[in-house]
PDB file of N, CA and C in Angstrom:
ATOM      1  N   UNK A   1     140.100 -59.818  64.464  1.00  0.00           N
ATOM      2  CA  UNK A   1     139.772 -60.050  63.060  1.00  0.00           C
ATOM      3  C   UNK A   1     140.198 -61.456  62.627  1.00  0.00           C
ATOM      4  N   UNK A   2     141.429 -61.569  63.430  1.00  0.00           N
ATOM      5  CA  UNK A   2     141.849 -63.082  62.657  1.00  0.00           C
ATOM      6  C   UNK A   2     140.873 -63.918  63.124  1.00  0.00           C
ATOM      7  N   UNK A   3     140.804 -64.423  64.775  1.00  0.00           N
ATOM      8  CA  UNK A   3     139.686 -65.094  64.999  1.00  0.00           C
ATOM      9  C   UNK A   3     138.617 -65.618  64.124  1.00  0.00           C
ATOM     10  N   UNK A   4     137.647 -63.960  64.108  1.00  0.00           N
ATOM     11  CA  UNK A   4     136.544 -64.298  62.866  1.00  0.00           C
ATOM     12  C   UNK A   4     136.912 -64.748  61.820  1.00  0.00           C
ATOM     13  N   UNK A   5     138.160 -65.000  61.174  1.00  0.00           N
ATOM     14  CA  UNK A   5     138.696 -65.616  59.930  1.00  0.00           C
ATOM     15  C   UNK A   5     138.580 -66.865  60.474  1.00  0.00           C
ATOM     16  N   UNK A   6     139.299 -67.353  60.972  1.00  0.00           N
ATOM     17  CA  UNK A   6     139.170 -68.379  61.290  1.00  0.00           C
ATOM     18  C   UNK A   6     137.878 -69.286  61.936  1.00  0.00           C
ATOM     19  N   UNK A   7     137.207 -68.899  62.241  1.00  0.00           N
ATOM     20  CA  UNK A   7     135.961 -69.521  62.520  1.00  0.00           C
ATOM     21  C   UNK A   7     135.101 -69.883  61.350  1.00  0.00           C
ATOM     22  N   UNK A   8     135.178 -68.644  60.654  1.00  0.00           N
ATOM     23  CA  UNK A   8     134.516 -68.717  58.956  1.00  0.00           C
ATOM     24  C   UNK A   8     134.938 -69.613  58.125  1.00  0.00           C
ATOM     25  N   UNK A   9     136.613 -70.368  58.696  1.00  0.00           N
ATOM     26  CA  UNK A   9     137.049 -71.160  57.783  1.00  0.00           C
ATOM     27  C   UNK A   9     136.499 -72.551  58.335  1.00  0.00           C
ATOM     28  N   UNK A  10     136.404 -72.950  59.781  1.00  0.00           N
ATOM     29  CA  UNK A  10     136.038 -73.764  60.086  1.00  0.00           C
ATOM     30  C   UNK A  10     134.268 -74.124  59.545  1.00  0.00           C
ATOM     31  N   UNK A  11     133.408 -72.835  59.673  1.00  0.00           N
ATOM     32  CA  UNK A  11     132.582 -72.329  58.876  1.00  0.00           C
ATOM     33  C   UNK A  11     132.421 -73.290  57.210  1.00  0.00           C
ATOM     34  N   UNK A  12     133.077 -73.005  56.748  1.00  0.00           N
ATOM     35  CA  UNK A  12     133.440 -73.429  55.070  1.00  0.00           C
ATOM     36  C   UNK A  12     133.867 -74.609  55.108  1.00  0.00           C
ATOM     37  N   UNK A  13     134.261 -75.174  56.171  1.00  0.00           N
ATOM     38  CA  UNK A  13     135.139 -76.351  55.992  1.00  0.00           C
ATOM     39  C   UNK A  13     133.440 -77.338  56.225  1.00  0.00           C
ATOM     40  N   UNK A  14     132.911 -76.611  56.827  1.00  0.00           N
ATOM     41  CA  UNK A  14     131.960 -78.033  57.507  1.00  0.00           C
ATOM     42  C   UNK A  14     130.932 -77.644  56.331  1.00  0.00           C
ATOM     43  N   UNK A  15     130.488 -76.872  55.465  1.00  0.00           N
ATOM     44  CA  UNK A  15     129.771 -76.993  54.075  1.00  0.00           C
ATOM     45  C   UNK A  15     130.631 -77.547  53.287  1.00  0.00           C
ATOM     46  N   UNK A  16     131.980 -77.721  53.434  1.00  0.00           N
ATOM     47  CA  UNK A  16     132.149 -78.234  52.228  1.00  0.00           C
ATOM     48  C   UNK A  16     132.443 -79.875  52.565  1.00  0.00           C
ATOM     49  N   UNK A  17     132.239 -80.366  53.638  1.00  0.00           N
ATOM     50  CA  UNK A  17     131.684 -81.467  54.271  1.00  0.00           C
ATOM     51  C   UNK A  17     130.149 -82.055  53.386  1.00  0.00           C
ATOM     52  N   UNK A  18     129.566 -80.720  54.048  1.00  0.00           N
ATOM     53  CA  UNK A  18     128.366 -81.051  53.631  1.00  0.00           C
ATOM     54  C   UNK A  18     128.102 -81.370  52.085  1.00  0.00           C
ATOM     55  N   UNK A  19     128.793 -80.224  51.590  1.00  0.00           N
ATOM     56  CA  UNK A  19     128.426 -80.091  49.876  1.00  0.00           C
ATOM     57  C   UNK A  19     128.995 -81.787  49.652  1.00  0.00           C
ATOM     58  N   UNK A  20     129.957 -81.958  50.043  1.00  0.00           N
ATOM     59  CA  UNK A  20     130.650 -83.348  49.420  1.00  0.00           C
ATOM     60  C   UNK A  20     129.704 -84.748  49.710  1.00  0.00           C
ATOM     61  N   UNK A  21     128.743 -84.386  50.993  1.00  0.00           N
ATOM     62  CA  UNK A  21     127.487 -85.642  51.126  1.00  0.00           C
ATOM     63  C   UNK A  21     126.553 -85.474  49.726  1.00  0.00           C
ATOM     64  N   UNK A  22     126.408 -84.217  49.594  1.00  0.00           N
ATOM     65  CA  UNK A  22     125.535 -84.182  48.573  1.00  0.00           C
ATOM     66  C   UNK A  22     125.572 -84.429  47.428  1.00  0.00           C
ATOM     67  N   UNK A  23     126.838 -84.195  47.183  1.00  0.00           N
ATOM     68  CA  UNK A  23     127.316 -84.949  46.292  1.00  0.00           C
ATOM     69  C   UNK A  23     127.579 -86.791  45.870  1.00  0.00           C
ATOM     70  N   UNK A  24     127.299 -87.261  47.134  1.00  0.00           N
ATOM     71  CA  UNK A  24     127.546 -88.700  47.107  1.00  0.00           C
ATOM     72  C   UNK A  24     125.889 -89.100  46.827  1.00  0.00           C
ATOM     73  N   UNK A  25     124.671 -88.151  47.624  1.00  0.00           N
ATOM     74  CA  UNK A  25     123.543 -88.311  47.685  1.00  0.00           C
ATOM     75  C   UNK A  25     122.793 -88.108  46.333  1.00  0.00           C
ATOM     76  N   UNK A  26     123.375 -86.912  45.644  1.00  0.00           N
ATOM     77  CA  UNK A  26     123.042 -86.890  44.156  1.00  0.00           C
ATOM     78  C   UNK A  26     123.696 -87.784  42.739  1.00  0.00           C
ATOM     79  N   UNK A  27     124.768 -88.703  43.650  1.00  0.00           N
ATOM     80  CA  UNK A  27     125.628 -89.530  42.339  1.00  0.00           C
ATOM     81  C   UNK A  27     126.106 -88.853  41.762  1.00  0.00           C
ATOM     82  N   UNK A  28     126.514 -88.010  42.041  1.00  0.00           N
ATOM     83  CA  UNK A  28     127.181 -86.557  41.177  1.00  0.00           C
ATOM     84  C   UNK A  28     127.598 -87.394  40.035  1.00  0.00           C
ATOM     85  N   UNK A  29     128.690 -88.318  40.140  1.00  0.00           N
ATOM     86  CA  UNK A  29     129.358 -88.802  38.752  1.00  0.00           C
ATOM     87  C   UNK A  29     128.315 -89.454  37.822  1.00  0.00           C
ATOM     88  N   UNK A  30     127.403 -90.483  38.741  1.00  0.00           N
ATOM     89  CA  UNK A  30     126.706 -91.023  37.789  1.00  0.00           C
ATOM     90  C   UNK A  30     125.386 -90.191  36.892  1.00  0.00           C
ATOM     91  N   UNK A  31     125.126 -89.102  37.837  1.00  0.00           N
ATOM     92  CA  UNK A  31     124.841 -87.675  36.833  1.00  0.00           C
ATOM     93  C   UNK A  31     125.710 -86.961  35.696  1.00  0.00           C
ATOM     94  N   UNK A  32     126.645 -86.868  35.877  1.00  0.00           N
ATOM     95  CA  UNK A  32     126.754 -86.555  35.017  1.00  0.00           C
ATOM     96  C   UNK A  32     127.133 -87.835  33.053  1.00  0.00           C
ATOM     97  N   UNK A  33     127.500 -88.523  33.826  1.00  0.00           N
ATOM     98  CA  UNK A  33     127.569 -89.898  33.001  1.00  0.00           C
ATOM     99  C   UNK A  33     125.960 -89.832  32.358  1.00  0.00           C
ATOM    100  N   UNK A  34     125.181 -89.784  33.017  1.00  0.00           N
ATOM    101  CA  UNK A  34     123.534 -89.620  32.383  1.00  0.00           C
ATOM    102  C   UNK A  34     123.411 -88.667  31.839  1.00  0.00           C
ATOM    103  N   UNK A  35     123.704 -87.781  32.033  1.00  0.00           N
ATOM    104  CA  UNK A  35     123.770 -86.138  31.049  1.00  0.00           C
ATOM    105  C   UNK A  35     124.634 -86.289  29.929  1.00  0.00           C
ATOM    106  N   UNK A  36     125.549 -87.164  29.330  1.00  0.00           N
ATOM    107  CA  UNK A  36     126.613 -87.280  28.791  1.00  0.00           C
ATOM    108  C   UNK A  36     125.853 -88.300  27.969  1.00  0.00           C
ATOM    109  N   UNK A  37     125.052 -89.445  27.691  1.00  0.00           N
ATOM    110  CA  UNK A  37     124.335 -90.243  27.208  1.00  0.00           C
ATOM    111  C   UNK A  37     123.330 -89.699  26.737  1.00  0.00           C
ATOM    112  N   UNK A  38     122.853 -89.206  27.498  1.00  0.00           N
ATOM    113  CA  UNK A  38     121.398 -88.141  27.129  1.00  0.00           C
ATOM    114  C   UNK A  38     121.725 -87.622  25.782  1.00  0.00           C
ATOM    115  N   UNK A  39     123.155 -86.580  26.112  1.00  0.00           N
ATOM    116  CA  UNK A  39     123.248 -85.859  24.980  1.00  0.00           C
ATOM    117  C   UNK A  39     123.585 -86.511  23.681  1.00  0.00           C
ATOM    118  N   UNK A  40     124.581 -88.062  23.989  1.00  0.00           N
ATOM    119  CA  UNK A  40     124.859 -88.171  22.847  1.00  0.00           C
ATOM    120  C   UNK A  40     123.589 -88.781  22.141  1.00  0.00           C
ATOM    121  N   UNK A  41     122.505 -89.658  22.614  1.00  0.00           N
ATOM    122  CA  UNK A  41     121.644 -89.754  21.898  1.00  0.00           C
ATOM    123  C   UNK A  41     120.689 -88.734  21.787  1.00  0.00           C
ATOM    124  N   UNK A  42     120.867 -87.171  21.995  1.00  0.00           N
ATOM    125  CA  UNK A  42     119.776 -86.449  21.291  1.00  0.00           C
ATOM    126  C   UNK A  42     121.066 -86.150  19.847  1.00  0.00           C
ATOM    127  N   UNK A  43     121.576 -86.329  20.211  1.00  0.00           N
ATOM    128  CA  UNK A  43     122.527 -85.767  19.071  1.00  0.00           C
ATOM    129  C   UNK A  43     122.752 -87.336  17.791  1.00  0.00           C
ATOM    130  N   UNK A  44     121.970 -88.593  17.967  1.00  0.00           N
ATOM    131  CA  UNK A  44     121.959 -89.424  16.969  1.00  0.00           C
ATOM    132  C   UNK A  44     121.132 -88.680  15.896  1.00  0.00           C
ATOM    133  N   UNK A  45     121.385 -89.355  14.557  1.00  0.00           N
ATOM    134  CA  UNK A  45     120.434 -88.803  13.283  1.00  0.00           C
ATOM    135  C   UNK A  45     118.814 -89.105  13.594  1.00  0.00           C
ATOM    136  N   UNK A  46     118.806 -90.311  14.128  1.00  0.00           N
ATOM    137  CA  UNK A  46     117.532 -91.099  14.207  1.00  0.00           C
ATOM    138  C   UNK A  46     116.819 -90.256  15.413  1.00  0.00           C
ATOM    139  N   UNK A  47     117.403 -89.477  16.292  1.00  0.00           N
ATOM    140  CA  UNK A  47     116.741 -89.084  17.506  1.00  0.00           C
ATOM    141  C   UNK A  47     114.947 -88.325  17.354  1.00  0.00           C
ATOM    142  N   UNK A  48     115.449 -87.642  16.141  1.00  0.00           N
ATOM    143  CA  UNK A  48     114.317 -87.109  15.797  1.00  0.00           C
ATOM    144  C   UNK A  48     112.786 -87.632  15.459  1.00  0.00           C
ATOM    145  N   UNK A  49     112.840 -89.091  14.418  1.00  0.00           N
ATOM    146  CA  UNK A  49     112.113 -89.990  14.115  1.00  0.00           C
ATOM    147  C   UNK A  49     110.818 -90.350  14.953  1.00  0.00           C
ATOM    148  N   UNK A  50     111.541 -90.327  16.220  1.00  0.00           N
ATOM    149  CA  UNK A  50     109.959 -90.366  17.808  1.00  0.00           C
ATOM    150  C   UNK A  50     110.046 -89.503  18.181  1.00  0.00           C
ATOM    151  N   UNK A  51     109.373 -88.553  18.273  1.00  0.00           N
ATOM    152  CA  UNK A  51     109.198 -87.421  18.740  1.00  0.00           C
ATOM    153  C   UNK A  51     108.592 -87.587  20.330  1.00  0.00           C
ATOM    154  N   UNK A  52     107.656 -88.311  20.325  1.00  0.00           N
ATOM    155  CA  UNK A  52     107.122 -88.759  21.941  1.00  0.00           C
ATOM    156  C   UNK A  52     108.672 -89.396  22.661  1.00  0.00           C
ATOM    157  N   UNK A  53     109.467 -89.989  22.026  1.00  0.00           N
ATOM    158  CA  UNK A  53     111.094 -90.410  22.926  1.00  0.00           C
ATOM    159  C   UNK A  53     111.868 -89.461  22.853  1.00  0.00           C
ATOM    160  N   UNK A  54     111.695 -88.494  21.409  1.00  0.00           N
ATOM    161  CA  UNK A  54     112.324 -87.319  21.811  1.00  0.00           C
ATOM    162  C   UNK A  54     112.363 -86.356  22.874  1.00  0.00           C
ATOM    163  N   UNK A  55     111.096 -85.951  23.209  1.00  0.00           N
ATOM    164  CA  UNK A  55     110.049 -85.190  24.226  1.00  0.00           C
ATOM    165  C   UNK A  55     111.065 -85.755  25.289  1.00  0.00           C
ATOM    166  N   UNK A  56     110.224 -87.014  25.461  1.00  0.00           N
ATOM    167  CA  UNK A  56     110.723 -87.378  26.966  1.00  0.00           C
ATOM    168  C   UNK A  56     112.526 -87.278  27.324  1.00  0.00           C
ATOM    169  N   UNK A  57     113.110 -87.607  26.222  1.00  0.00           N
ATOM    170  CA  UNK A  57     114.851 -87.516  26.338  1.00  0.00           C
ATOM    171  C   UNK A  57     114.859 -86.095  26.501  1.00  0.00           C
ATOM    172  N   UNK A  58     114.592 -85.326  26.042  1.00  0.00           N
ATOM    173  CA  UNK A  58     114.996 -83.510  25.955  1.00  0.00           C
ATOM    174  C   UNK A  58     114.482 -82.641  27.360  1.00  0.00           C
ATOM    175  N   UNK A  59     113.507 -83.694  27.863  1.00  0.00           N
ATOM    176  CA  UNK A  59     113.030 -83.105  29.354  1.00  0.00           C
ATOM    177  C   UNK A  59     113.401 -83.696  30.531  1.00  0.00           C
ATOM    178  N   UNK A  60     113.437 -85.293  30.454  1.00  0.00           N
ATOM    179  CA  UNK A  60     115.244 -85.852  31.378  1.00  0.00           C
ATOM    180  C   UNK A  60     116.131 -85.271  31.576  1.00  0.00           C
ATOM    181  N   UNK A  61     116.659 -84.730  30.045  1.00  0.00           N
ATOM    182  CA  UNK A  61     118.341 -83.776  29.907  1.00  0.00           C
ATOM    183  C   UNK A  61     118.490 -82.653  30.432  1.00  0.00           C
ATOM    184  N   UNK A  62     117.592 -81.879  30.571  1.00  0.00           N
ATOM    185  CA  UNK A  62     116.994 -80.608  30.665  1.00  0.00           C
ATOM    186  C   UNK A  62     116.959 -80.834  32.526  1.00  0.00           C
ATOM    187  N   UNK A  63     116.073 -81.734  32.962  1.00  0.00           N
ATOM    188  CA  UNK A  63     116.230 -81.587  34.371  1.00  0.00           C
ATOM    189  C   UNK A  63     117.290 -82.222  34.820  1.00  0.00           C
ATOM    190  N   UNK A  64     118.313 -83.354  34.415  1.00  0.00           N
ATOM    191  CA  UNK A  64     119.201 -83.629  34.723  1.00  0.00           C
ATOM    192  C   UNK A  64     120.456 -82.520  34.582  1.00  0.00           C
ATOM    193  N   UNK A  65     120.687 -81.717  33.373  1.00  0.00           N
ATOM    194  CA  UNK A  65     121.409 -81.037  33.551  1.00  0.00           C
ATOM    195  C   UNK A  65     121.632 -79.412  34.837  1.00  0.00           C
ATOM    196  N   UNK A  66     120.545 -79.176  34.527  1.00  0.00           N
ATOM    197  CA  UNK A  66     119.568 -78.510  35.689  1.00  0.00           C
ATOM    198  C   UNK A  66     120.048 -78.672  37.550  1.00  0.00           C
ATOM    199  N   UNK A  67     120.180 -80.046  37.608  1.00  0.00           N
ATOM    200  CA  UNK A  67     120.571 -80.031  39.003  1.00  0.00           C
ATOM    201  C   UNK A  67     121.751 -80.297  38.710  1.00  0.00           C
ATOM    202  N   UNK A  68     122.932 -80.863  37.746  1.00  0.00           N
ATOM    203  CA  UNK A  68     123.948 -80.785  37.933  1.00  0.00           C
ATOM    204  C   UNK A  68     124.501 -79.516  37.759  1.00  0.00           C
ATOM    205  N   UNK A  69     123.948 -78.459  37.190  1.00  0.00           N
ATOM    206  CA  UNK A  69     124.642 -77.504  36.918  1.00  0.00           C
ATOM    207  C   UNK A  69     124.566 -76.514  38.065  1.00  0.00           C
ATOM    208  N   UNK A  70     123.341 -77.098  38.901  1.00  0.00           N
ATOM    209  CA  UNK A  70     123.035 -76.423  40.615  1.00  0.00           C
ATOM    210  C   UNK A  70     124.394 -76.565  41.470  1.00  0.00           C
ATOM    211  N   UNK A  71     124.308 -77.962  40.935  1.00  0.00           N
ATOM    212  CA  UNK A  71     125.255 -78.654  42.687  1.00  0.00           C
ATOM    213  C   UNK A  71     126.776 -78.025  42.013  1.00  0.00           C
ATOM    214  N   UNK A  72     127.101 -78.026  40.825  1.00  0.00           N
ATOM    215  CA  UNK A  72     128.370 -77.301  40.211  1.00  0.00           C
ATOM    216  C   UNK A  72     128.783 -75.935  40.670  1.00  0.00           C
ATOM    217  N   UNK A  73     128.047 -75.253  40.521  1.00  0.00           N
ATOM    218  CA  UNK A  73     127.479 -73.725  40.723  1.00  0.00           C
ATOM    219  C   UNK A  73     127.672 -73.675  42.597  1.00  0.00           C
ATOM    220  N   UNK A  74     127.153 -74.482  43.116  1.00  0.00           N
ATOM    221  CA  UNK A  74     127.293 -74.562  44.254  1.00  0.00           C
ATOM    222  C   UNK A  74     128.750 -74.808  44.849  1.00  0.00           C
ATOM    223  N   UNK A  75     129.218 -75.989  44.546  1.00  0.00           N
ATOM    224  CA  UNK A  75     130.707 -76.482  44.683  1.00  0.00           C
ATOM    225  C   UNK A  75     131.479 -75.270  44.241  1.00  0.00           C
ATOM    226  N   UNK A  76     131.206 -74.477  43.112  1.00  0.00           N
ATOM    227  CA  UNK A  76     132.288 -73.740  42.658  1.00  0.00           C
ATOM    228  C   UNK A  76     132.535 -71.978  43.870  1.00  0.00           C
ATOM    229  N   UNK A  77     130.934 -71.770  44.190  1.00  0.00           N
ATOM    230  CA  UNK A  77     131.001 -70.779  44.924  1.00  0.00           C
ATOM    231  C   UNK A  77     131.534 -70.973  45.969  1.00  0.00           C
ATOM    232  N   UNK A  78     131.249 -72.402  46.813  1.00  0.00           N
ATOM    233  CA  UNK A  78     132.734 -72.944  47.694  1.00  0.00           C
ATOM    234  C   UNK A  78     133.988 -72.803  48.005  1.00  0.00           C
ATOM    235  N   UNK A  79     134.205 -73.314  46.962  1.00  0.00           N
ATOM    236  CA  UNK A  79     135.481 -72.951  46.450  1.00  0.00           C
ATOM    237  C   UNK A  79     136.318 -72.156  46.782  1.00  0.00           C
ATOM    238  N   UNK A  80     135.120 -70.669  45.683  1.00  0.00           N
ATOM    239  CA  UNK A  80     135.512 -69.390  45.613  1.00  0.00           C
ATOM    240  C   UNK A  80     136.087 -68.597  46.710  1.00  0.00           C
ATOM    241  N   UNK A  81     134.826 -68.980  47.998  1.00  0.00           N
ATOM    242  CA  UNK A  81     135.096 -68.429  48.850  1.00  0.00           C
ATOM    243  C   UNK A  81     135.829 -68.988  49.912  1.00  0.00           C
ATOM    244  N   UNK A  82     136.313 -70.298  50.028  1.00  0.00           N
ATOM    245  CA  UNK A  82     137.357 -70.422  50.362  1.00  0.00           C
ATOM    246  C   UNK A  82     138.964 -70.282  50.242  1.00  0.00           C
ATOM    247  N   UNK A  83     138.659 -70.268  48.936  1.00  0.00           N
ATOM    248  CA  UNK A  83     139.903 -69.501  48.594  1.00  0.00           C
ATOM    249  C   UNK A  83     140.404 -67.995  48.742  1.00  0.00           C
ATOM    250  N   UNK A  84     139.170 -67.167  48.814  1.00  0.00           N
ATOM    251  CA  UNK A  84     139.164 -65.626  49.450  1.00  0.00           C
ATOM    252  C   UNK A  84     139.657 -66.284  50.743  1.00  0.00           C
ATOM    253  N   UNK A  85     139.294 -66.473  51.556  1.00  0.00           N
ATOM    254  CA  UNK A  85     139.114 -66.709  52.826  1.00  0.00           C
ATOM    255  C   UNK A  85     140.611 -66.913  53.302  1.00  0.00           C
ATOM    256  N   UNK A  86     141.207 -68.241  52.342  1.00  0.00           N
ATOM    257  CA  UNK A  86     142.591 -68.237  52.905  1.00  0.00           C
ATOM    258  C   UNK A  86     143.319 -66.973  52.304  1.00  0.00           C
ATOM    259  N   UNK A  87     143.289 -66.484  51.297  1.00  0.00           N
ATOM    260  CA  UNK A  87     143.681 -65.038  50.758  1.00  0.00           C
ATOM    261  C   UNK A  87     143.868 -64.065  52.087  1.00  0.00           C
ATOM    262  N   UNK A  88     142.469 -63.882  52.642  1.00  0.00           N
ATOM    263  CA  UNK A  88     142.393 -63.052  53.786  1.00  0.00           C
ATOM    264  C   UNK A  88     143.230 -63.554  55.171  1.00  0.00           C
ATOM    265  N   UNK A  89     143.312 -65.049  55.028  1.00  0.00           N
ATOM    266  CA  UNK A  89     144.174 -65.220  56.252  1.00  0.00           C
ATOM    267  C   UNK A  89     145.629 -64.694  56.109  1.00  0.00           C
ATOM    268  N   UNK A  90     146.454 -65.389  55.344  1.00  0.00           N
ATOM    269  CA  UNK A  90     147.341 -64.779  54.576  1.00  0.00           C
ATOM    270  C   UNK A  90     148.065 -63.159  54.758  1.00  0.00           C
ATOM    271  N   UNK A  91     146.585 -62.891  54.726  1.00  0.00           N
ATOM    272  CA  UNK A  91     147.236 -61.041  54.634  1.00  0.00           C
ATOM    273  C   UNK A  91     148.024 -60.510  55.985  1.00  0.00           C
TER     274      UNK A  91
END
């Protein structure tokens, strides 16, 4: 049993290799820095005024937030289960 623990961790270790390229490949930070701009100008008074710049800002934000909230979601289930994982070694 331990074995298979341990392989699973080596397992997890090399996605979370991976997850961390993807993260360099998606700019993770500079995503979210763009999601963070996005919002504050939908949230100006004036945002409303163009509606055609509105459009286009609210469907940027929308898919930008979209994959950051993927690759998040992703990283976090990582995580999760690495942290079970050492839990289970542990025991």
């Amino acid at each position: 049993m331990l074995i298979l623990l341990e392989q699973s961790q080596q397992t997890l270790n090399e996605l979370g290799k991976k997850i961390e390229e993807l993260s360099i490949s998606l700019n993770i930070d500079e995503l979210k820095e763009s999601v963070a701009q996005l919002e504050a100008q939908s949230q100006a008074p004036e945002f409303w005024n163009d509606p055609k710049n509105s459009q286009t800002v609210l469907v940027e934000l929308k898919d930008k937030k979209e994959k950051l909230e993927s690759y998040l979601d992703l990283k976090s289930s990582w995580q999760n289960a690495t942290e079970f994982l050492e839990m289970a070694i542990l025991d």
